[in-house]
N, C-alpha and C. Protein backbone atom coordinates (compact mmCIF):
# COMPACT_ATOMS: atom_id res chain seq x y z
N UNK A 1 10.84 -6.73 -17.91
CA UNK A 1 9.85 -6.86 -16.87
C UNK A 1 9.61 -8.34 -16.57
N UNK A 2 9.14 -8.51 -15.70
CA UNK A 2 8.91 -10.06 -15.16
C UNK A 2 7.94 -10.63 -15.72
N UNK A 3 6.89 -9.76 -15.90
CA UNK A 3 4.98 -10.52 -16.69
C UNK A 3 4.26 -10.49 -15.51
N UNK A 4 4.96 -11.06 -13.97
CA UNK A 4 3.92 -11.18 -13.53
C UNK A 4 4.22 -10.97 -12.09
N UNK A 5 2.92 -10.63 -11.24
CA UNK A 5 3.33 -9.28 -10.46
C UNK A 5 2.44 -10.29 -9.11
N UNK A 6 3.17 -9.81 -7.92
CA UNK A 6 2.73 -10.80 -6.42
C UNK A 6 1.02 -9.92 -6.16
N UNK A 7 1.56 -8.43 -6.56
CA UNK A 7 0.78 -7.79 -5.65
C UNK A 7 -0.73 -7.66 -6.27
N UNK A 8 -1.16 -8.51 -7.14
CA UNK A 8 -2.15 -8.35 -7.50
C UNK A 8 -2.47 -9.48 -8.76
N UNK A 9 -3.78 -9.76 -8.89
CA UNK A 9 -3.77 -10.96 -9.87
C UNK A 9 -4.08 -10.37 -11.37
N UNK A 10 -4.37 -11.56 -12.41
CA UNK A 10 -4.13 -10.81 -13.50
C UNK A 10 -4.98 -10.52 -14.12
N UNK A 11 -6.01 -10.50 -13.71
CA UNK A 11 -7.49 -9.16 -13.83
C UNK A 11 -7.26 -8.06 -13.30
N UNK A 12 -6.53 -8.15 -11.74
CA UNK A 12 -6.56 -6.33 -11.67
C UNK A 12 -5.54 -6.13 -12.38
N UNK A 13 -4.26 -6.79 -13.18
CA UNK A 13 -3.07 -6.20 -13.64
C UNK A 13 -3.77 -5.84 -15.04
N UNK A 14 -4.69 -6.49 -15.81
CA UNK A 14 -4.78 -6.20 -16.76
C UNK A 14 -6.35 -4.95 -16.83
N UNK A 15 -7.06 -4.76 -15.65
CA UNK A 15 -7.51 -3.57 -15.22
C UNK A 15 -6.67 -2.13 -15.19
N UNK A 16 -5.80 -2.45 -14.56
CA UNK A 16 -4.63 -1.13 -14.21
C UNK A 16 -3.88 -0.73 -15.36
N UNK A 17 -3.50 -2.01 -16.46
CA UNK A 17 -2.93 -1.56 -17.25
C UNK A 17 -4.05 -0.84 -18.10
N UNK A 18 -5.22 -1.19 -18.49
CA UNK A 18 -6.09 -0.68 -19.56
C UNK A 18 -6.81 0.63 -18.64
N UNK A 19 -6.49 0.85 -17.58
CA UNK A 19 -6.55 2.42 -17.12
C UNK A 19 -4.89 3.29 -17.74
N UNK A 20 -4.46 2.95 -17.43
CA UNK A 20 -2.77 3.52 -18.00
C UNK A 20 -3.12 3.65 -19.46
N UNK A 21 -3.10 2.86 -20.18
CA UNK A 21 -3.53 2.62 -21.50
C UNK A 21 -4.84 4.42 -21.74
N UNK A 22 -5.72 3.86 -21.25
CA UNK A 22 -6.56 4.93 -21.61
C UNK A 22 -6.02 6.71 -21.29
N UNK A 23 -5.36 6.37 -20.08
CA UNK A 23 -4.65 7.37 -19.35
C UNK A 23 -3.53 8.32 -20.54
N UNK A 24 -3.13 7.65 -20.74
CA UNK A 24 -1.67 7.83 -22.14
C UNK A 24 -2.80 8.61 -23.34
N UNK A 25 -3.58 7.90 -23.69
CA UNK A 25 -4.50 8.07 -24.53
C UNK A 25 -5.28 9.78 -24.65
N UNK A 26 -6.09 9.40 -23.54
CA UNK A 26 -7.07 10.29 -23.48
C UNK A 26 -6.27 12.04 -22.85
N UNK A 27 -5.17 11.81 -21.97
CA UNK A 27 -4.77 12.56 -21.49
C UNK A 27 -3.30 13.66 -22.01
N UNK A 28 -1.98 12.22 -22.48
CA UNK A 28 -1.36 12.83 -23.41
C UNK A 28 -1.30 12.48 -24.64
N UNK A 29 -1.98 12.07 -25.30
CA UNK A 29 -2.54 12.05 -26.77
C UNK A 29 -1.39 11.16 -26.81
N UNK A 30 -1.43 10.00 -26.35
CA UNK A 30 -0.34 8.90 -26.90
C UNK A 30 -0.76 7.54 -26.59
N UNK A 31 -0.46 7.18 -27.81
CA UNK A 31 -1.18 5.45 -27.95
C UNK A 31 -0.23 4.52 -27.58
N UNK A 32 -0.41 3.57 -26.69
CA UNK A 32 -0.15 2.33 -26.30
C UNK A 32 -1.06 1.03 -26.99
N UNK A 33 -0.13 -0.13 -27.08
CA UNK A 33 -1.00 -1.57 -27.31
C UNK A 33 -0.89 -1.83 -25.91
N UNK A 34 -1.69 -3.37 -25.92
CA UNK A 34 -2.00 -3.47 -24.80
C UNK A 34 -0.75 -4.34 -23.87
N UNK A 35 0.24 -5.27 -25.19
CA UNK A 35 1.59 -5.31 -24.31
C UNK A 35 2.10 -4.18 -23.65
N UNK A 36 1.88 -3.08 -24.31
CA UNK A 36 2.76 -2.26 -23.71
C UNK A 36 2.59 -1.59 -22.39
N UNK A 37 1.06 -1.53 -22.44
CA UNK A 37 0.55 -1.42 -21.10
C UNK A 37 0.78 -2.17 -20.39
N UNK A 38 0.62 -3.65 -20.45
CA UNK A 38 1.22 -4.73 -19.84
C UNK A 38 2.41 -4.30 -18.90
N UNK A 39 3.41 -3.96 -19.73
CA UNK A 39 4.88 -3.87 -19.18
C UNK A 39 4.93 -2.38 -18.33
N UNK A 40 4.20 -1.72 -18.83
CA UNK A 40 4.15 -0.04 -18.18
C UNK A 40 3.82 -0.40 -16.75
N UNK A 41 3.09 -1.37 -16.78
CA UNK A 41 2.24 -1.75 -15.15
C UNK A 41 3.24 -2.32 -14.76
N UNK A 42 3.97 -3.13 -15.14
CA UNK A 42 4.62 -3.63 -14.32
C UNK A 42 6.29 -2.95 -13.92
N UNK A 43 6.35 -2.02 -14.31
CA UNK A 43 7.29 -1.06 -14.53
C UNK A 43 6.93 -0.34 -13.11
N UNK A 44 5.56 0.39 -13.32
CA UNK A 44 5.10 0.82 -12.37
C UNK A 44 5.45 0.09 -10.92
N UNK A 45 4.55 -0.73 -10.85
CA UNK A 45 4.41 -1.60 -9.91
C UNK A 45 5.57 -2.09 -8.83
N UNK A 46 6.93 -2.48 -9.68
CA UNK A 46 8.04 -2.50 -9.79
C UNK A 46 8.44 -1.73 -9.01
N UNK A 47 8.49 -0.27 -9.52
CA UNK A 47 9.39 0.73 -9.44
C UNK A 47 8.62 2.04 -8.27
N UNK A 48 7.78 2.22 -8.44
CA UNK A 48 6.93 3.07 -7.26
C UNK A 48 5.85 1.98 -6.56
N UNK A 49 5.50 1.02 -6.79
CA UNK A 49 5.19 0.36 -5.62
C UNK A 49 5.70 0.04 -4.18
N UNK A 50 6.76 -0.40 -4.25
CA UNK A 50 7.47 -0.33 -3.00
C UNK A 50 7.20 0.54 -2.27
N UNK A 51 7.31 2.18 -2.53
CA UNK A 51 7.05 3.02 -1.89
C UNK A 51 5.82 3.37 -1.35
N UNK A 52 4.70 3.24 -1.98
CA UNK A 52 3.46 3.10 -1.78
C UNK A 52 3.05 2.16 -0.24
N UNK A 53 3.80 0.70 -0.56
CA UNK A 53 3.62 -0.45 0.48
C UNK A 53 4.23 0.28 1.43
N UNK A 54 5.50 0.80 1.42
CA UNK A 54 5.88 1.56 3.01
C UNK A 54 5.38 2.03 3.52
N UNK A 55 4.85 3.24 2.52
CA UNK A 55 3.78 4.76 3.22
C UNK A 55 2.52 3.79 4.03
N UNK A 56 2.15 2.58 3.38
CA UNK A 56 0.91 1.78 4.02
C UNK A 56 1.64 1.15 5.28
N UNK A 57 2.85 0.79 5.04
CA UNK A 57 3.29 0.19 6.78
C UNK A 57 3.78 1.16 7.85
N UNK A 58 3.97 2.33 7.15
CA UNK A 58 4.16 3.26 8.06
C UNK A 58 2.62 3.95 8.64
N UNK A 59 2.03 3.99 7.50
CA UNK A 59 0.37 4.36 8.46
C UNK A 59 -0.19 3.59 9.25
N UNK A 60 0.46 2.40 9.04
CA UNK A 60 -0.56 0.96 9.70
C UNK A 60 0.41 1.15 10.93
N UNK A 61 1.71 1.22 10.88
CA UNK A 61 2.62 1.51 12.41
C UNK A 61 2.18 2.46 13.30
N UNK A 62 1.80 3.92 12.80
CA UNK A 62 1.50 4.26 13.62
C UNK A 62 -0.34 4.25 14.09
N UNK A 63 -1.06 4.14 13.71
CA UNK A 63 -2.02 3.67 13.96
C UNK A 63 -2.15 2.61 15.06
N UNK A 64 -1.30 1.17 15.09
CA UNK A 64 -1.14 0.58 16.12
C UNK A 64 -0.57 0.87 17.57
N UNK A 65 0.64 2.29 17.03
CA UNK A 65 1.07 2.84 18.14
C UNK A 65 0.24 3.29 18.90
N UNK A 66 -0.56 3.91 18.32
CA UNK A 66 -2.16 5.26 18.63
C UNK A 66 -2.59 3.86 19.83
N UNK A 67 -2.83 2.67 19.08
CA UNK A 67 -4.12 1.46 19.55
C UNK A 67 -3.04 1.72 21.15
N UNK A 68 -1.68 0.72 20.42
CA UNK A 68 -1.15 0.54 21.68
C UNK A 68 -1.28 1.12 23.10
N UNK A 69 -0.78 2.47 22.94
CA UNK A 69 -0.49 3.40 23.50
C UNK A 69 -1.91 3.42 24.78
N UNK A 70 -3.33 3.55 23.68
CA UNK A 70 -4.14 3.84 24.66
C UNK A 70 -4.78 2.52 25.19
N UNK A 71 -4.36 1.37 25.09
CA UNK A 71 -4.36 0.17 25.98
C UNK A 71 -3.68 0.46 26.83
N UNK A 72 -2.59 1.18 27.05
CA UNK A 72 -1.73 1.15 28.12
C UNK A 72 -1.86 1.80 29.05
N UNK A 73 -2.84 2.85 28.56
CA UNK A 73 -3.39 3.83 29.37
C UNK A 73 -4.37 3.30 30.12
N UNK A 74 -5.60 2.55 29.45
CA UNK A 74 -6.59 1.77 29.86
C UNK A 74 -6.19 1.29 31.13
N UNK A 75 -4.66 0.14 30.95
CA UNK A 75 -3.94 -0.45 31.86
C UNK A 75 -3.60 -0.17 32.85
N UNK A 76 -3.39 1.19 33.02
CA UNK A 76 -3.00 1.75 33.73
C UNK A 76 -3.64 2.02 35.04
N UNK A 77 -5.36 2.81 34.59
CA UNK A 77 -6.28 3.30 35.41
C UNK A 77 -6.59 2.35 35.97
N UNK A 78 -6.54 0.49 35.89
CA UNK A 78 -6.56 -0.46 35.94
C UNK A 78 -6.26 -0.87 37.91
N UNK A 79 -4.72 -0.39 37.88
CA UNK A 79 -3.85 -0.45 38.50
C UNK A 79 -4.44 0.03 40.11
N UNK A 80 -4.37 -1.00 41.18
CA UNK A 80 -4.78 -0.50 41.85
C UNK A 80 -3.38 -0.18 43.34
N UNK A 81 -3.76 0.77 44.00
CA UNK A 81 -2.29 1.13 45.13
C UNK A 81 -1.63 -0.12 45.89
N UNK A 82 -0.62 -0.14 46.24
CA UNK A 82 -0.10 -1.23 47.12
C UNK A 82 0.68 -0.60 48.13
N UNK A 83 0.85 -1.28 49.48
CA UNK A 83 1.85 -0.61 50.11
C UNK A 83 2.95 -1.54 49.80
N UNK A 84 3.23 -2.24 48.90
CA UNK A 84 4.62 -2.39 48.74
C UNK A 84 5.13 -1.93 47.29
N UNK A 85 4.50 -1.15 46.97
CA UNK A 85 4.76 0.02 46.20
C UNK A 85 6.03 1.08 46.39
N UNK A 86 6.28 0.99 47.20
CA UNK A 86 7.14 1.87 47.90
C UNK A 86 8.45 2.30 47.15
């Protein structure tokens, strides 16, 4: 693993990991130190983050489309007749 991660600083990394940590723990009865959490996060992060950031640029894409779209409409009603329209 690298240690150290763009997408977040190293309070929330070491937040996220000591949720994972507890997570392992409390849920499948399995103990982690806190390197190990360390590296689990960044494993994570790594490895299903990417996908996460897409699903967010793909919601944020179309959302702007939505914006776009009804500016254009706005634009539209805007528009007033010409006779060289023709």
């Amino acid at each position: 693993m690298t240690g150290t991660c763009l997408l977040m600083n190293q309070d929330q990394r070491t937040i996220i990991a000591e949720e994972l940590r507890r997570f392992l723990d409390d849920e499948l009865d399995t103990s982690i130190g806190t390197f190990e959490a360390a590296d689990l996060t960044d494993f994570v992060v790594e490895k299903i983050g990417p996908w996460f950031y897409n699903q967010g640029v793909l919601d944020a894409r179309a959302k702007l489309s939505n914006v776009v779209d009804s500016i254009v409409e706005e634009l539209t009603l805007l528009e007033k007749p010409s006779p060289l329209d023709r």
